[in-house]
Protein backbone atom coordinates (compact mmCIF):
# COMPACT_ATOMS: atom_id res chain seq x y z
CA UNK A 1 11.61 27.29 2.38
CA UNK A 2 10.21 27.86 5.97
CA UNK A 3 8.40 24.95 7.66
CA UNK A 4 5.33 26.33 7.14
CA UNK A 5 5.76 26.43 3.45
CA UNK A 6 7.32 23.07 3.23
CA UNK A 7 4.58 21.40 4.78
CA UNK A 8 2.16 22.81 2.26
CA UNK A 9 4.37 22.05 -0.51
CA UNK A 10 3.26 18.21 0.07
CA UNK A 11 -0.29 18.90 -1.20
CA UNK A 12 0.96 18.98 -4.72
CA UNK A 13 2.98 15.58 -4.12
CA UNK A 14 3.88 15.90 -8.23
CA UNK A 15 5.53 19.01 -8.16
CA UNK A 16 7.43 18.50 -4.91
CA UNK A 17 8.23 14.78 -5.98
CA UNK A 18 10.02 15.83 -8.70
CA UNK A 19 12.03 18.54 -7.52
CA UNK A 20 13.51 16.34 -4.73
CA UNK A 21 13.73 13.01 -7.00
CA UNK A 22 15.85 15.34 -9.18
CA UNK A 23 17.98 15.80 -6.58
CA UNK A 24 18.04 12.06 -6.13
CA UNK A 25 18.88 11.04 -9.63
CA UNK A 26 21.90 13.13 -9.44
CA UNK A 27 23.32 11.57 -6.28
CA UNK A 28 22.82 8.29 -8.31
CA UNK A 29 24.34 9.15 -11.24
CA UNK A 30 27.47 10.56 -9.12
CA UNK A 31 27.35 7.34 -7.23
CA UNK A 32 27.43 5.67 -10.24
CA UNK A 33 24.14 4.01 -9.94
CA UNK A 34 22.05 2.68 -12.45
CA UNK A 35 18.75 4.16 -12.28
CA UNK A 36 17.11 2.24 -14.66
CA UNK A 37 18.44 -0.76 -13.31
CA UNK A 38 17.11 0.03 -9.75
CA UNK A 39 13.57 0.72 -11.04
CA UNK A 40 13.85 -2.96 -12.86
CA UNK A 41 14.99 -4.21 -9.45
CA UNK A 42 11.87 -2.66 -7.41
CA UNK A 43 9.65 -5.05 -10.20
CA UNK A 44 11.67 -8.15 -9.49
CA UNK A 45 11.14 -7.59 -5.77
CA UNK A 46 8.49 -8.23 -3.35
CA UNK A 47 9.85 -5.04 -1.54
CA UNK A 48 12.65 -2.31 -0.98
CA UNK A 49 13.35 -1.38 2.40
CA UNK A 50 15.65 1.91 2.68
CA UNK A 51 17.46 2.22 6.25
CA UNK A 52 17.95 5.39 7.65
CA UNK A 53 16.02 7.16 4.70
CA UNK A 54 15.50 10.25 6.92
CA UNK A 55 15.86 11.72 10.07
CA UNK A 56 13.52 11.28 12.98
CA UNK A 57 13.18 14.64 14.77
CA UNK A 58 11.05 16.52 17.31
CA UNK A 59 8.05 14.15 16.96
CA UNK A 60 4.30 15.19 18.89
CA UNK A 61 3.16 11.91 20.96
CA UNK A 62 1.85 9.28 18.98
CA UNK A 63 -1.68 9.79 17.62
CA UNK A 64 -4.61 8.06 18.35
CA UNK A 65 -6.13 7.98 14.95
CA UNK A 66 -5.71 7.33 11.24
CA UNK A 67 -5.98 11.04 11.08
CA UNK A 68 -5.43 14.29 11.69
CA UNK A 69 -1.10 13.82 10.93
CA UNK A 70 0.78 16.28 12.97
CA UNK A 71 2.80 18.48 11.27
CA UNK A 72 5.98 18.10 12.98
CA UNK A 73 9.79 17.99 11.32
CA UNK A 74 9.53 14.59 11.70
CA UNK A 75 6.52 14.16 10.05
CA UNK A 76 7.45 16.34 7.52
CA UNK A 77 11.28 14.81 6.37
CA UNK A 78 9.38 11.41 6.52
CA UNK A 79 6.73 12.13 3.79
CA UNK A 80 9.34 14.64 2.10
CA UNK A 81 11.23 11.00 1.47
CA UNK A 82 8.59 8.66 0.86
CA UNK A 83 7.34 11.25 -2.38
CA UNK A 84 11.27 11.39 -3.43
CA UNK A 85 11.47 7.34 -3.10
CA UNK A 86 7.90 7.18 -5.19
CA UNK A 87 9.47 9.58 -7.09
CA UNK A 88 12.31 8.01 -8.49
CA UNK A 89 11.15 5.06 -9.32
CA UNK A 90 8.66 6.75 -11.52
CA UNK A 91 5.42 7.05 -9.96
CA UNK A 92 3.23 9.33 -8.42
CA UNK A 93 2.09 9.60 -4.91
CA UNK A 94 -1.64 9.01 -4.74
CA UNK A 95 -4.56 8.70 -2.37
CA UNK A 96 -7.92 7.82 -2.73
CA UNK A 97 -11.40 9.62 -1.87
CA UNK A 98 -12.82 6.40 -0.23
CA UNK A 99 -10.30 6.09 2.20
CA UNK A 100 -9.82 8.13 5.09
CA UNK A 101 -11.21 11.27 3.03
CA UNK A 102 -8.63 11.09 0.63
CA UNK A 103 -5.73 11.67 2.80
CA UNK A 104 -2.23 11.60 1.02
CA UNK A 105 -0.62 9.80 4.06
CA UNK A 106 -2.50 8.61 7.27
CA UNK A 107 -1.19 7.25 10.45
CA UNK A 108 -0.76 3.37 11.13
CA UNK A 109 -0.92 3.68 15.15
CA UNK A 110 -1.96 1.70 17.90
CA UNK A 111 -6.29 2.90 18.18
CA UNK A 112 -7.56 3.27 21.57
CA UNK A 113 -11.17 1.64 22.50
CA UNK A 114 -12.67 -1.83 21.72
CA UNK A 115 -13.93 -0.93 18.65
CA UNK A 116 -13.23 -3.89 15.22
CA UNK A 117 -10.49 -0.85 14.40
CA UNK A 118 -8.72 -0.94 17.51
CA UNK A 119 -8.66 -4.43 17.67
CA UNK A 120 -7.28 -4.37 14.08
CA UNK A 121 -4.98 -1.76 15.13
CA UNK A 122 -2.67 -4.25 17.81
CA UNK A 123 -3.65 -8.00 15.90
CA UNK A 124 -1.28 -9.26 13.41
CA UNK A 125 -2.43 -9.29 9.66
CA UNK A 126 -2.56 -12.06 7.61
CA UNK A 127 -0.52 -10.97 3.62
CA UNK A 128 -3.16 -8.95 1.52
CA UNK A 129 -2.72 -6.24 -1.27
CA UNK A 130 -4.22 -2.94 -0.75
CA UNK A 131 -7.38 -1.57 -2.30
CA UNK A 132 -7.90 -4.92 -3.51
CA UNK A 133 -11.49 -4.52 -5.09
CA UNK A 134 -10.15 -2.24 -7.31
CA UNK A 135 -8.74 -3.13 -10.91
CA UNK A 136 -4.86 -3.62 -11.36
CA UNK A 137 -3.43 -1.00 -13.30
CA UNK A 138 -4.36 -1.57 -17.13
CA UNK A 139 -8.10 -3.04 -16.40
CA UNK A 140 -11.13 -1.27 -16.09
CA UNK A 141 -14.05 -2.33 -12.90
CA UNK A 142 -16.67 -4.38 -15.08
CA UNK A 143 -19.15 -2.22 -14.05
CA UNK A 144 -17.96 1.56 -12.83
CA UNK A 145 -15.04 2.49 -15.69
CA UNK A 146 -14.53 5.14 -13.82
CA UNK A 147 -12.47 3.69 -10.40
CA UNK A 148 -8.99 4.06 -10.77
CA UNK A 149 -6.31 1.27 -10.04
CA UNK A 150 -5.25 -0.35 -6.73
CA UNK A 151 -1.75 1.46 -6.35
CA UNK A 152 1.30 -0.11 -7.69
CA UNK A 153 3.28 0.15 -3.95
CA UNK A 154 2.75 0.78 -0.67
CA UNK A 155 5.28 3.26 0.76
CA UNK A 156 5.25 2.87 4.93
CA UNK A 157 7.95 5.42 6.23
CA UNK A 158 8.87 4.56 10.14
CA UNK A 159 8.66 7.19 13.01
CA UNK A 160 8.58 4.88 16.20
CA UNK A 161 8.47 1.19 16.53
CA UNK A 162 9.99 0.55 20.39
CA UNK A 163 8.36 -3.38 20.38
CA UNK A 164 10.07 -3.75 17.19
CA UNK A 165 6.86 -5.07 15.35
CA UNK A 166 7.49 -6.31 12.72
CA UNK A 167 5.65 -6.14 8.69
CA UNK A 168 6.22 -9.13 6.80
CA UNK A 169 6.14 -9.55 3.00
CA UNK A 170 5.08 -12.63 1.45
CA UNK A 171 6.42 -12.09 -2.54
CA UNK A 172 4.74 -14.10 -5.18
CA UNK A 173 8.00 -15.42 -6.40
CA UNK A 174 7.55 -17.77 -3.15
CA UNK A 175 3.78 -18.72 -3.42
CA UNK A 176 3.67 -19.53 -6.64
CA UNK A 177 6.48 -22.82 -6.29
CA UNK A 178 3.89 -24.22 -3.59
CA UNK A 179 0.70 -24.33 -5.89
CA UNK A 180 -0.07 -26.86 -8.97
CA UNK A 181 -0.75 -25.35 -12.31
CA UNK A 182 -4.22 -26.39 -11.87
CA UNK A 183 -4.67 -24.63 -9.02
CA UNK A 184 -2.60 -20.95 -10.60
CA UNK A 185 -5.26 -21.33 -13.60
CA UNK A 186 -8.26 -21.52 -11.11
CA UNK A 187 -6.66 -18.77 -9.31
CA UNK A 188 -7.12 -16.65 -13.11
CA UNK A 189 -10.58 -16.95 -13.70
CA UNK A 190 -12.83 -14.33 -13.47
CA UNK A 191 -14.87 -16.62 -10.62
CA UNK A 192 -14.11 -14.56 -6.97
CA UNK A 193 -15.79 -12.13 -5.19
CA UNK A 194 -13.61 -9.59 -3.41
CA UNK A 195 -15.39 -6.71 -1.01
CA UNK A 196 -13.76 -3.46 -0.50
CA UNK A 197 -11.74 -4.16 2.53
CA UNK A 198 -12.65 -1.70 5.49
CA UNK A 199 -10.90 1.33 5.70
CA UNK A 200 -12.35 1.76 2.33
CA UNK A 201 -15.91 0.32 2.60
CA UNK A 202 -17.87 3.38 4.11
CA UNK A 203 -15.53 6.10 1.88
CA UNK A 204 -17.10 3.58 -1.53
CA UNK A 205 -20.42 3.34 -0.04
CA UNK A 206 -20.59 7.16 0.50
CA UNK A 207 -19.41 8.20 -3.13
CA UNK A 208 -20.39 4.83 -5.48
CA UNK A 209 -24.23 4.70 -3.35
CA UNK A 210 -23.17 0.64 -2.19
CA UNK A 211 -19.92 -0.99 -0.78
CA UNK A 212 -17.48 -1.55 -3.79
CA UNK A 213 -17.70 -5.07 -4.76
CA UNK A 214 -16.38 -7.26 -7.43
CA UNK A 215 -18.68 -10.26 -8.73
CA UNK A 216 -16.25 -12.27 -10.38
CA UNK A 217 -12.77 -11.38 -10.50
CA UNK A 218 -9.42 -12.74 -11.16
CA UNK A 219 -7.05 -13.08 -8.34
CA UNK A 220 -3.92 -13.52 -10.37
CA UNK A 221 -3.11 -11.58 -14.09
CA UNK A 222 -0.90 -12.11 -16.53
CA UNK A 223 0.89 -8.86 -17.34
CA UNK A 224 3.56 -8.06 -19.58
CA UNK A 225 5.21 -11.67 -18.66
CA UNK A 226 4.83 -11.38 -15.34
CA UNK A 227 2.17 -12.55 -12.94
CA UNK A 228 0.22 -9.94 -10.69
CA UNK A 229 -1.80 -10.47 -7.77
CA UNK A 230 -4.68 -9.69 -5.59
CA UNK A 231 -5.45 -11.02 -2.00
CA UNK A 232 -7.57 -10.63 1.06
CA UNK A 233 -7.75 -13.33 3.03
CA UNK A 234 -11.11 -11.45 4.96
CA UNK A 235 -12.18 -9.61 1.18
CA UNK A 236 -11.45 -12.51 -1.34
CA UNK A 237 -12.78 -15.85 -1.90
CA UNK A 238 -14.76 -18.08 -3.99
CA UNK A 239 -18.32 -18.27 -3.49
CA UNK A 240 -18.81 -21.66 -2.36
CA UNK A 241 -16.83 -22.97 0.11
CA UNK A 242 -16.19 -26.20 -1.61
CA UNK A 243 -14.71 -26.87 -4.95
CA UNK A 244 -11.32 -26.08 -7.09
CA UNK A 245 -11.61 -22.28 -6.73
CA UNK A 246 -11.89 -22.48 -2.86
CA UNK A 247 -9.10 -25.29 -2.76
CA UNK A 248 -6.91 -22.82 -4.82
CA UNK A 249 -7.54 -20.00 -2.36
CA UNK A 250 -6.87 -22.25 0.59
CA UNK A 251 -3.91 -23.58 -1.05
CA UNK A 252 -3.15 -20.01 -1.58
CA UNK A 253 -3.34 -18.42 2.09
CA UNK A 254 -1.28 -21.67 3.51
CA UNK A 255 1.25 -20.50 1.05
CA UNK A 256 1.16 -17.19 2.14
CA UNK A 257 2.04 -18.28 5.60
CA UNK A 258 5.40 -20.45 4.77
CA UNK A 259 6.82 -17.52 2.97
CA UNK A 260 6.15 -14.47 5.14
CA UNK A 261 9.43 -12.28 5.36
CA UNK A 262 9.99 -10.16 8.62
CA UNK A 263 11.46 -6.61 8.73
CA UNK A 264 11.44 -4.60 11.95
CA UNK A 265 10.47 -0.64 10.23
CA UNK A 266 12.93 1.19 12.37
CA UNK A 267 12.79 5.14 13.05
CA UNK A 268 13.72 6.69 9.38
CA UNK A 269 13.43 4.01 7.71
CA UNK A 270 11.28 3.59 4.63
CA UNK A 271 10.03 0.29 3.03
CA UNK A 272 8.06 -0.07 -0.61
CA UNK A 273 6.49 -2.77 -1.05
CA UNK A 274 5.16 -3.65 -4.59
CA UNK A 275 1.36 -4.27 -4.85
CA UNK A 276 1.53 -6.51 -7.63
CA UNK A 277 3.94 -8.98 -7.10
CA UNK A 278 3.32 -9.16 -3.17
CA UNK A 279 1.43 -9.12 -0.50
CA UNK A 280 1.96 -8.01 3.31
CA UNK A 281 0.92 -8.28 6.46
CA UNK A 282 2.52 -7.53 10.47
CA UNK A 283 2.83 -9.29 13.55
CA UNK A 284 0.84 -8.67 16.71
CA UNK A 285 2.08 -5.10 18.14
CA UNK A 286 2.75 -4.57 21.38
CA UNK A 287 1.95 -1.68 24.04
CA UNK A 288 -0.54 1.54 24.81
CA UNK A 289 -2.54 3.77 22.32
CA UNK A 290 -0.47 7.19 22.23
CA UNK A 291 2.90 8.18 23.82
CA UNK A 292 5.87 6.58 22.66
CA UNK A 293 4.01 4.11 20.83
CA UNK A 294 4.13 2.44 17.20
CA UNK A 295 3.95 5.09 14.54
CA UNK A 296 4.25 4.76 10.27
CA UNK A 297 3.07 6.57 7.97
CA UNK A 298 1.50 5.47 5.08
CA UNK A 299 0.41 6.51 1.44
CA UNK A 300 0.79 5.13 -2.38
CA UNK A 301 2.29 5.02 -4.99
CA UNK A 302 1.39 4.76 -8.86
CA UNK A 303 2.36 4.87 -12.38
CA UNK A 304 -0.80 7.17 -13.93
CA UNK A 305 0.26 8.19 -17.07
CA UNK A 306 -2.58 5.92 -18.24
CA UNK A 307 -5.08 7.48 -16.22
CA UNK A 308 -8.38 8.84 -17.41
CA UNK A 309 -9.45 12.26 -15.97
CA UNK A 310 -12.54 10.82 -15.15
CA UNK A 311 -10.85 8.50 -12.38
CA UNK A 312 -9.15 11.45 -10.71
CA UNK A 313 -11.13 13.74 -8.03
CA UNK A 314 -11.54 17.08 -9.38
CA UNK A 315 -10.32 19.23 -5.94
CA UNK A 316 -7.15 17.37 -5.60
CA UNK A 317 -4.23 16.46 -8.11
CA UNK A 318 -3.60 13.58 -5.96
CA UNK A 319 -7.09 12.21 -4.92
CA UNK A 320 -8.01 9.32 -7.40
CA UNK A 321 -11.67 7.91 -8.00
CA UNK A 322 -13.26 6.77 -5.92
């Protein structure tokens, strides 16, 4: 198809996603790969980080902003490969209508300014999950049924990264070891309250009429056998600031810290990093807004065949509630 026409194509991410996992799957099977085996292996794993995933061609100067994305080749084979990885392992690429007006993939970029974004934009990040005020997938909000799940991954695809910043992953196979069972069942309870973090506070204020906000909710789930999690170390916590559920937390983000994994997102490459079995943050980046600078690409990734219709947008097939 012409450029033109392939950019377009991404709107529908479904469509597209499974015409080139198809194409995937059959390189696997050829290879002799076990495809079931290596969508068991991306929920085992804190992440999967794909070298060399695409090629890195005749990219624009870094943006300035979480939006607009240039369309570029670049731009293009990178989210062409993040919907294929999403893809295959079974999921579909999503957004959100809180968050940057829904965009399928934004830019993470170094933001000009003095502004609390800017700032954000160069400072390292302690490990969170994102969209953390929103349900895990199989649980409703307590009080709007109609908000769809946090995503299942996080798909960051790299264009530039000359400072070789790195994202670290802290997996819940790590934390868990340093914490007593008392403080894992405080961790449980329906006792915390977690804010919508802020690229996604105006977006819920604008379509839910206040900031998203969960009065009592579990940081940790059992599911299916296996524990799930959500963090914030700025968007969780207990409500007082003494007693076991704030010595959990605490116990938690220490934890957090002594397991923090490094990897360097290099040009091309593309990195998944489960939602629900870890958590992820970056190190200070380096350098000037624009040019040559830091440049991924983000967007999500979900299973939602258990979706009601009511937590999609109505104008987009990929835009979920709210």
């Amino acid at each position: 198809m012409t450029f033109e026409n392939a950019c377009k194509s991404l709107a529908d991410p479904g469509n597209i996603g499974e015409q080139l996992s198809a194409v995937v799957r059959a390189e696997l099977a050829r290879a002799g790969a076990d495809l079931n085996a290596l969508r068991e292996q991306a929920w085992t794993e804190a992440y999967v980080h794909l070298p060399n995933a695409f090629d890195v061609e005749g990219l624009p100067a870094t943006p300035e902003g979480f939006l607009p994305l240039p369309d570029a080749e670049g731009t293009l084979l990178a989210r062409a490969s993040a919907i294929a990885a999403i893809a295959t392992l079974g999921l579909d690429t999503v957004s959100y209508g809180s968050e940057n007006d829904g965009a399928l993939f934004v830019n993470l970029i170094i933001i000009p300014g003095e502004g609390a974004f800017s700032v954000k934009s160069r400072s390292s990040m302690h490990g969170h999950t994102d969209a953390v005020s929103f349900p895990v997938r199989g649980r409703f909000d307590s009080e709007e049924v109609r908000i769809a799940p946090s995503p299942d991954f996080v798909c960051l695809s790299g264009l530039r990264n000359p400072t070789n910043a790195e994202t670290t992953v802290m997996p819940l196979s790590q934390i868990l070891p340093q914490l007593t069972d008392g403080q894992i069942a405080e961790l449980k309870k329906p006792q915390f309250i977690i804010r919508a973090q802020g690229t996604f506070r105006d977006g819920t204020q604008r379509i839910l009429g206040e900031e998203h906000l969960v009065d009592g909710g579990e940081l940790l789930f059992d599911v299916n056998d296996q524990l799930w999690v959500r963090f914030s170390h700025s968007s969780a916590g207990a409500d007082d600031d003494e007693g076991a559920a704030a010595d959990a937390v605490e116990a938690f983000a220490d934890a957090c810290k002594t397991c923090a994994i490094g990897i360097a997102i290099a040009p091309g490459d593309i990195m998944l990093i489960n939602n629900r079995i870890g958590l992820h943050g970056r190190t200070t980046v380096e350098g000037e807004a624009g040019g040559e600078s830091r440049w991924l690409l983000r967007t999500y990734g979900l299973d939602t065949s258990g979706l009601n219709p009511q937590q999609r947008h109505e104008d987009s097939v990929h835009k979920l509630f709210p």
